[in-house]
Each structure stands twice: as structure tokens, then as C-alpha cells.
N, C-alpha and C. Protein backbone atom coordinates (compact mmCIF):
# COMPACT_ATOMS: atom_id res chain seq x y z
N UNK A 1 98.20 153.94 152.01
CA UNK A 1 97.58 153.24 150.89
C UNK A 1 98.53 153.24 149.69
N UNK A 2 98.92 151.79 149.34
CA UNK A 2 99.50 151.74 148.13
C UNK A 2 98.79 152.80 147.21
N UNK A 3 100.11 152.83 146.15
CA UNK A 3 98.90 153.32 144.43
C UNK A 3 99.64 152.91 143.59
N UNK A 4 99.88 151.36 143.60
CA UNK A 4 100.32 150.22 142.34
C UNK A 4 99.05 149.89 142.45
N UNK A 5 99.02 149.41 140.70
CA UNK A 5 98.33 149.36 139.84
C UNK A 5 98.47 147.90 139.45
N UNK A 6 97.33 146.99 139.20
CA UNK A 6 96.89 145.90 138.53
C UNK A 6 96.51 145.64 137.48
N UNK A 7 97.01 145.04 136.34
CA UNK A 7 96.34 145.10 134.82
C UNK A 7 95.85 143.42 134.82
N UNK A 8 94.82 143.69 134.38
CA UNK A 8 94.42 142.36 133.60
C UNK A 8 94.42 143.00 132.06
N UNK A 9 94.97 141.62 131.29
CA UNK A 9 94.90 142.44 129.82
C UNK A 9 94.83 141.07 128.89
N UNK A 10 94.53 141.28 127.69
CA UNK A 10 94.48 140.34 126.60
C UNK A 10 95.16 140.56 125.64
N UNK A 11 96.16 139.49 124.90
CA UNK A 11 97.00 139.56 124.20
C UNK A 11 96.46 138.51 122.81
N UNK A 12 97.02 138.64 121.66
CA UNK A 12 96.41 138.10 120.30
C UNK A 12 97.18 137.66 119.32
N UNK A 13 97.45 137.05 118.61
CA UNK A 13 98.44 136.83 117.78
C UNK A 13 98.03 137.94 116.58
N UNK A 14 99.31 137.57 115.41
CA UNK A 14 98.52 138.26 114.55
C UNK A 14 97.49 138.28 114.05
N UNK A 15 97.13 137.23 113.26
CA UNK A 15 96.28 137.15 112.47
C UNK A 15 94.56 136.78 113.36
N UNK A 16 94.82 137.78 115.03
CA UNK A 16 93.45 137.59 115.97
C UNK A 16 93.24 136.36 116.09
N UNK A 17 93.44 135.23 116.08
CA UNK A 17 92.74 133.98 116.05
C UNK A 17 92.83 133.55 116.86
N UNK A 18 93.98 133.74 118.24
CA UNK A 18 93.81 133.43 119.61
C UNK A 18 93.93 134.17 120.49
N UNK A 19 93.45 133.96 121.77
CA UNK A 19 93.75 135.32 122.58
C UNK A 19 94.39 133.95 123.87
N UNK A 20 95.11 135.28 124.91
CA UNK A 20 95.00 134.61 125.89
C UNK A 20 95.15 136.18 127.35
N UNK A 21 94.45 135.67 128.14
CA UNK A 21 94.10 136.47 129.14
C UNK A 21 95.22 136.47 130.58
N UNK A 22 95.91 136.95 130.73
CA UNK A 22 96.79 137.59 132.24
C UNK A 22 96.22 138.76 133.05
N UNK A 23 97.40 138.42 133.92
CA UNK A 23 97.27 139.34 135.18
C UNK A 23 98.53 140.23 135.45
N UNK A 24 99.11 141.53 135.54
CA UNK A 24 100.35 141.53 136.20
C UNK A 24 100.34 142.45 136.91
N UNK A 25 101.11 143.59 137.61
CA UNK A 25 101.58 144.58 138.17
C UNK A 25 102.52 145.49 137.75
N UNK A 26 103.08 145.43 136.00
CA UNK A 26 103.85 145.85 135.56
C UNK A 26 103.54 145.61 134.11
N UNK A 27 102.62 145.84 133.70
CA UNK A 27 102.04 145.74 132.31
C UNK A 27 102.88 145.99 131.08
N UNK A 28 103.74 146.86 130.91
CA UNK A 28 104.75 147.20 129.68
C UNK A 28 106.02 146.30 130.39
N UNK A 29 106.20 145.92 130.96
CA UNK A 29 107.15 144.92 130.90
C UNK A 29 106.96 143.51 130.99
N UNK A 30 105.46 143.01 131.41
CA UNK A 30 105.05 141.83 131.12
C UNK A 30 104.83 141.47 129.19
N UNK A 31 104.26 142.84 128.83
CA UNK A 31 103.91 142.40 127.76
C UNK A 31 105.28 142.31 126.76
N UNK A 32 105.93 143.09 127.12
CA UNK A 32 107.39 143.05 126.25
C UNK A 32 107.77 141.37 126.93
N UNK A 33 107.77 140.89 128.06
CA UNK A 33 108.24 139.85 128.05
C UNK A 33 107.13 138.83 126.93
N UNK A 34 106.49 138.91 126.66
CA UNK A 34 105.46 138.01 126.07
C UNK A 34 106.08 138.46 124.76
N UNK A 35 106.39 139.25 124.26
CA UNK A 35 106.62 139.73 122.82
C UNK A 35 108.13 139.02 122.85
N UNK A 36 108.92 138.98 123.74
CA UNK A 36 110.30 138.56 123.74
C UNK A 36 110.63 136.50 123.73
N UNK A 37 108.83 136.48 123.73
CA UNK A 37 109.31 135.00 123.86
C UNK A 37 110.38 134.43 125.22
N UNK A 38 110.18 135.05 126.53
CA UNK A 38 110.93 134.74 127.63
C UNK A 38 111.05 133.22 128.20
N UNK A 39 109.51 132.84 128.28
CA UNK A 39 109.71 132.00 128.66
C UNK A 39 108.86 130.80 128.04
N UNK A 40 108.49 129.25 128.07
CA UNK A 40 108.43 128.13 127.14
C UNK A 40 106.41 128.24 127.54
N UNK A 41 106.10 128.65 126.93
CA UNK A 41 104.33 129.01 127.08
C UNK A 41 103.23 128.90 126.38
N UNK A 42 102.37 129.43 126.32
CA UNK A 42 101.24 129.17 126.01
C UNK A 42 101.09 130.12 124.25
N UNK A 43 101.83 131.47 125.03
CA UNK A 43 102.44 132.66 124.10
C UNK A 43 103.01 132.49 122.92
N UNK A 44 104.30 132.01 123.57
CA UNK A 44 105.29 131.44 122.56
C UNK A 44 104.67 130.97 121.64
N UNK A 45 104.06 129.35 122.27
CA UNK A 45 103.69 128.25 121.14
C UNK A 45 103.05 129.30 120.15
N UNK A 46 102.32 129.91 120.24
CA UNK A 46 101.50 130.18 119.82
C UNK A 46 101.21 131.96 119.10
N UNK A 47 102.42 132.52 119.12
CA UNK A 47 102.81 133.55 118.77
C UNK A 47 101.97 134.83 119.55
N UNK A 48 101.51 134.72 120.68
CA UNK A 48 100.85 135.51 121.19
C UNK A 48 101.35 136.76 121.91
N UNK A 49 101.73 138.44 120.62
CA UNK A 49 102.00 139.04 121.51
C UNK A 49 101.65 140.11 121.47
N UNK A 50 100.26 140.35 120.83
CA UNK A 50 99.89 141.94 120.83
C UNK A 50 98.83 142.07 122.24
N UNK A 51 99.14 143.34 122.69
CA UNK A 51 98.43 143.68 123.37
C UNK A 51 97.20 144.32 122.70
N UNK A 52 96.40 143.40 122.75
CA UNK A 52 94.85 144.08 122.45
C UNK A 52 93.46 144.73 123.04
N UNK A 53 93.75 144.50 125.23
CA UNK A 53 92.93 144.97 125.78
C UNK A 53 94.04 144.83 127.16
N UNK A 54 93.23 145.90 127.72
CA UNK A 54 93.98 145.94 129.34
C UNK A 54 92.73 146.64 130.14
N UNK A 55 92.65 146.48 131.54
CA UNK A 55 92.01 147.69 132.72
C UNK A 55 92.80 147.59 133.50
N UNK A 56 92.92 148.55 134.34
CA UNK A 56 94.13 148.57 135.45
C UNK A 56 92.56 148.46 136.79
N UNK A 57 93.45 148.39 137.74
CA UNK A 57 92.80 147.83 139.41
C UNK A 57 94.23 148.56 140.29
N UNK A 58 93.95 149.02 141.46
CA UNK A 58 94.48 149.49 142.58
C UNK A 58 94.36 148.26 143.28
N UNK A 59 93.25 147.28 143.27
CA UNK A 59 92.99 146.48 144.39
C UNK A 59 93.50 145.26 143.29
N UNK A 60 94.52 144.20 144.05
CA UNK A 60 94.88 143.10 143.30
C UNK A 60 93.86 142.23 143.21
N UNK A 61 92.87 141.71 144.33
CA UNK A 61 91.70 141.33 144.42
C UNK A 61 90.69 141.28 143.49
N UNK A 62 90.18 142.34 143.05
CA UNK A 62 89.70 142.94 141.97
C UNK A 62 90.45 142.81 140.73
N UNK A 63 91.41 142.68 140.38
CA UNK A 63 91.67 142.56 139.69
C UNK A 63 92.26 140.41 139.17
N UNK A 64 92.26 140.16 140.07
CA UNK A 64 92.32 138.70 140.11
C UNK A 64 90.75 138.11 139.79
N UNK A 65 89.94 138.87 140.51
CA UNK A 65 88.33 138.47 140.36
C UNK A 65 87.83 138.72 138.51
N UNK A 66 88.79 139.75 138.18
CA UNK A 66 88.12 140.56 136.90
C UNK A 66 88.83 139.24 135.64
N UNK A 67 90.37 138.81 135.82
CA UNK A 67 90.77 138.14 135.57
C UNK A 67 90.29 136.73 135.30
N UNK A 68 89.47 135.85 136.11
CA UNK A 68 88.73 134.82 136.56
C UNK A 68 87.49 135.06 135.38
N UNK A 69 86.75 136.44 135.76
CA UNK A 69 85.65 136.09 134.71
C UNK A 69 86.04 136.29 133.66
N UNK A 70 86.78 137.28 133.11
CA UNK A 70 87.04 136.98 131.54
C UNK A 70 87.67 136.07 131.07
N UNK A 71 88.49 135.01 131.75
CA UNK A 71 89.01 133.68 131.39
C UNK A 71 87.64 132.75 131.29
N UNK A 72 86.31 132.75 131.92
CA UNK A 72 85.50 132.25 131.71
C UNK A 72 84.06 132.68 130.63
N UNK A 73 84.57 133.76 130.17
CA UNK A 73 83.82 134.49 129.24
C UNK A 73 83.95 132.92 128.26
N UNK A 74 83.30 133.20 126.96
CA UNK A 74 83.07 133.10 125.74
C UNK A 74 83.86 133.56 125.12
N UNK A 75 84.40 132.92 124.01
CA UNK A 75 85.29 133.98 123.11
C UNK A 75 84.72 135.13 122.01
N UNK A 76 83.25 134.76 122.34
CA UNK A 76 82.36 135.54 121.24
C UNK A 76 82.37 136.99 122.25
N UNK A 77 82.21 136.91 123.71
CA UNK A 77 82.41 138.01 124.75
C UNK A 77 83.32 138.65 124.80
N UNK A 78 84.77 137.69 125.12
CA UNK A 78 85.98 138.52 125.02
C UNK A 78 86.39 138.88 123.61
N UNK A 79 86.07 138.36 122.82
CA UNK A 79 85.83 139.62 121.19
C UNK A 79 85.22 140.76 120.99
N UNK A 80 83.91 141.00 121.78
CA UNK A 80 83.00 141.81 122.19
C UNK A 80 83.49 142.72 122.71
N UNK A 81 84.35 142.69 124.11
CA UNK A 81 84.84 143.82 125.30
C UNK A 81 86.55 144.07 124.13
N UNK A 82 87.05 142.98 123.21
CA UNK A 82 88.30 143.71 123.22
C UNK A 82 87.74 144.81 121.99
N UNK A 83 86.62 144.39 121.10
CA UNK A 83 86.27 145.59 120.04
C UNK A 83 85.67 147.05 120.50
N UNK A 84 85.24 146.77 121.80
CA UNK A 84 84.47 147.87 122.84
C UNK A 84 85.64 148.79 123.01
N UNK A 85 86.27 148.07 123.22
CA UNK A 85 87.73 148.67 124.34
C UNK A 85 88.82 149.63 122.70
N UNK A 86 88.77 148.38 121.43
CA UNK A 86 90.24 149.07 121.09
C UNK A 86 89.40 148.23 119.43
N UNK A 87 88.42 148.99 119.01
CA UNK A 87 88.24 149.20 117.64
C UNK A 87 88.75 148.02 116.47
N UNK A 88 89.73 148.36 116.82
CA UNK A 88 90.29 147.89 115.16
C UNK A 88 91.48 146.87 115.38
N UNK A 89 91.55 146.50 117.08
CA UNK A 89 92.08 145.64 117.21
C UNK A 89 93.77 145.56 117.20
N UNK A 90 94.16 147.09 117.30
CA UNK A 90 95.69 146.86 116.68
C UNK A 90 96.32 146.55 117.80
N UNK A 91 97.55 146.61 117.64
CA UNK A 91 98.45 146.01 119.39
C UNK A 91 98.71 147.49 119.89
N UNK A 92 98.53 147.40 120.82
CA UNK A 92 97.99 148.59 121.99
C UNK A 92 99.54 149.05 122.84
N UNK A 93 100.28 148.05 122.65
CA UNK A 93 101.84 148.40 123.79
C UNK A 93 102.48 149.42 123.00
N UNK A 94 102.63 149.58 121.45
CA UNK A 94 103.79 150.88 121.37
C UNK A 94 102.84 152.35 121.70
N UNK A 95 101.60 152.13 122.38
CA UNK A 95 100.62 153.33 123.08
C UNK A 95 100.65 152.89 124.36
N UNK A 96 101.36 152.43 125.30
CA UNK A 96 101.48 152.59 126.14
C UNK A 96 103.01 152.67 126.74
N UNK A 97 103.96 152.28 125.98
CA UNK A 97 105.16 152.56 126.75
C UNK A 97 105.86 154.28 126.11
């Protein structure tokens, strides 16, 4: 049995006003790529690079499924789970690497 790990996580600009929701297998280096502006995106345009929510998954499945519904949440919901999760909203990656 593997024991890699799956993150779904949500990222925010500064000033909170957009989010956008991923998937990866390497979470502190996806999100540094999002902070690095790597590649021509959704991110970029749009300055999206704090990490403001994550859960990890063992099962990619599960974690693709978990992915799916919070892209179909509400944004009044996924405001809801990221204030549940991380308070005050700050960017969450220099606490995790």
C-alpha cells in the first residue's frame, strides 16, 4: 500500500476576492508553483496565490471526488469550510513548508 498523499486545496488572492480550487500530489510545490506564476492561467491572470485551505487523501479517488464537490459548492460554502478550516484566512504555505 502506497502512503502518498492527495491534497485538494484552495488558493486566494490577496485581497480574498477570488478563490480557485486544485488537486495535486505534492502540495508545497504546486503551490509555490502557483505563487511563481509558472505557467499562463487562471492564477496568474488573476493573482491567485495564497494558500488558504487544503485536506490531504491517501486515496486519489477521494480526493478527485472531494475536489468535484467543492468546485461545485457555492462560494458562500467554500467561504464557509475555508473560515472553518483557517480563521483569519491568512496564506497557509509558509506553515507548511
Amino acid at each position: 500500500m502506497s502512503s502518498k498523499q492527495y491534497y485538494v486545496y484552495i488558493l486566494s488572492n490577496h485581497s480574498r476576492t477570488v478563490v480557485y480550487t486544485g488537486i495535486t500530489s505534492n502540495l508545497i510545490k504546486r503551490v509555490w508553483q502557483h505563487k511563481q506564476n509558472e505557467d499562463e492561467s487562471f492564477t496568474k491572470k488573476f493573482k491567485v496565490h495564497d494558500l488558504v485551505y487544503f485536506e490531504a487523501f491517501e486515496d486519489p479517488e477521494n480526493a478527485i471526488e472531494r475536489e468535484k464537490q467543492i468546485k461545485n459548492y457555492s462560494r458562500k460554502r467554500k467561504e464557509e469550510i475555508i473560515l472553518k478550516f483557517n480563521p483569519k484566512v491568512k496564506d497557509l504555505y509558509p506553515d507548511i513548508v
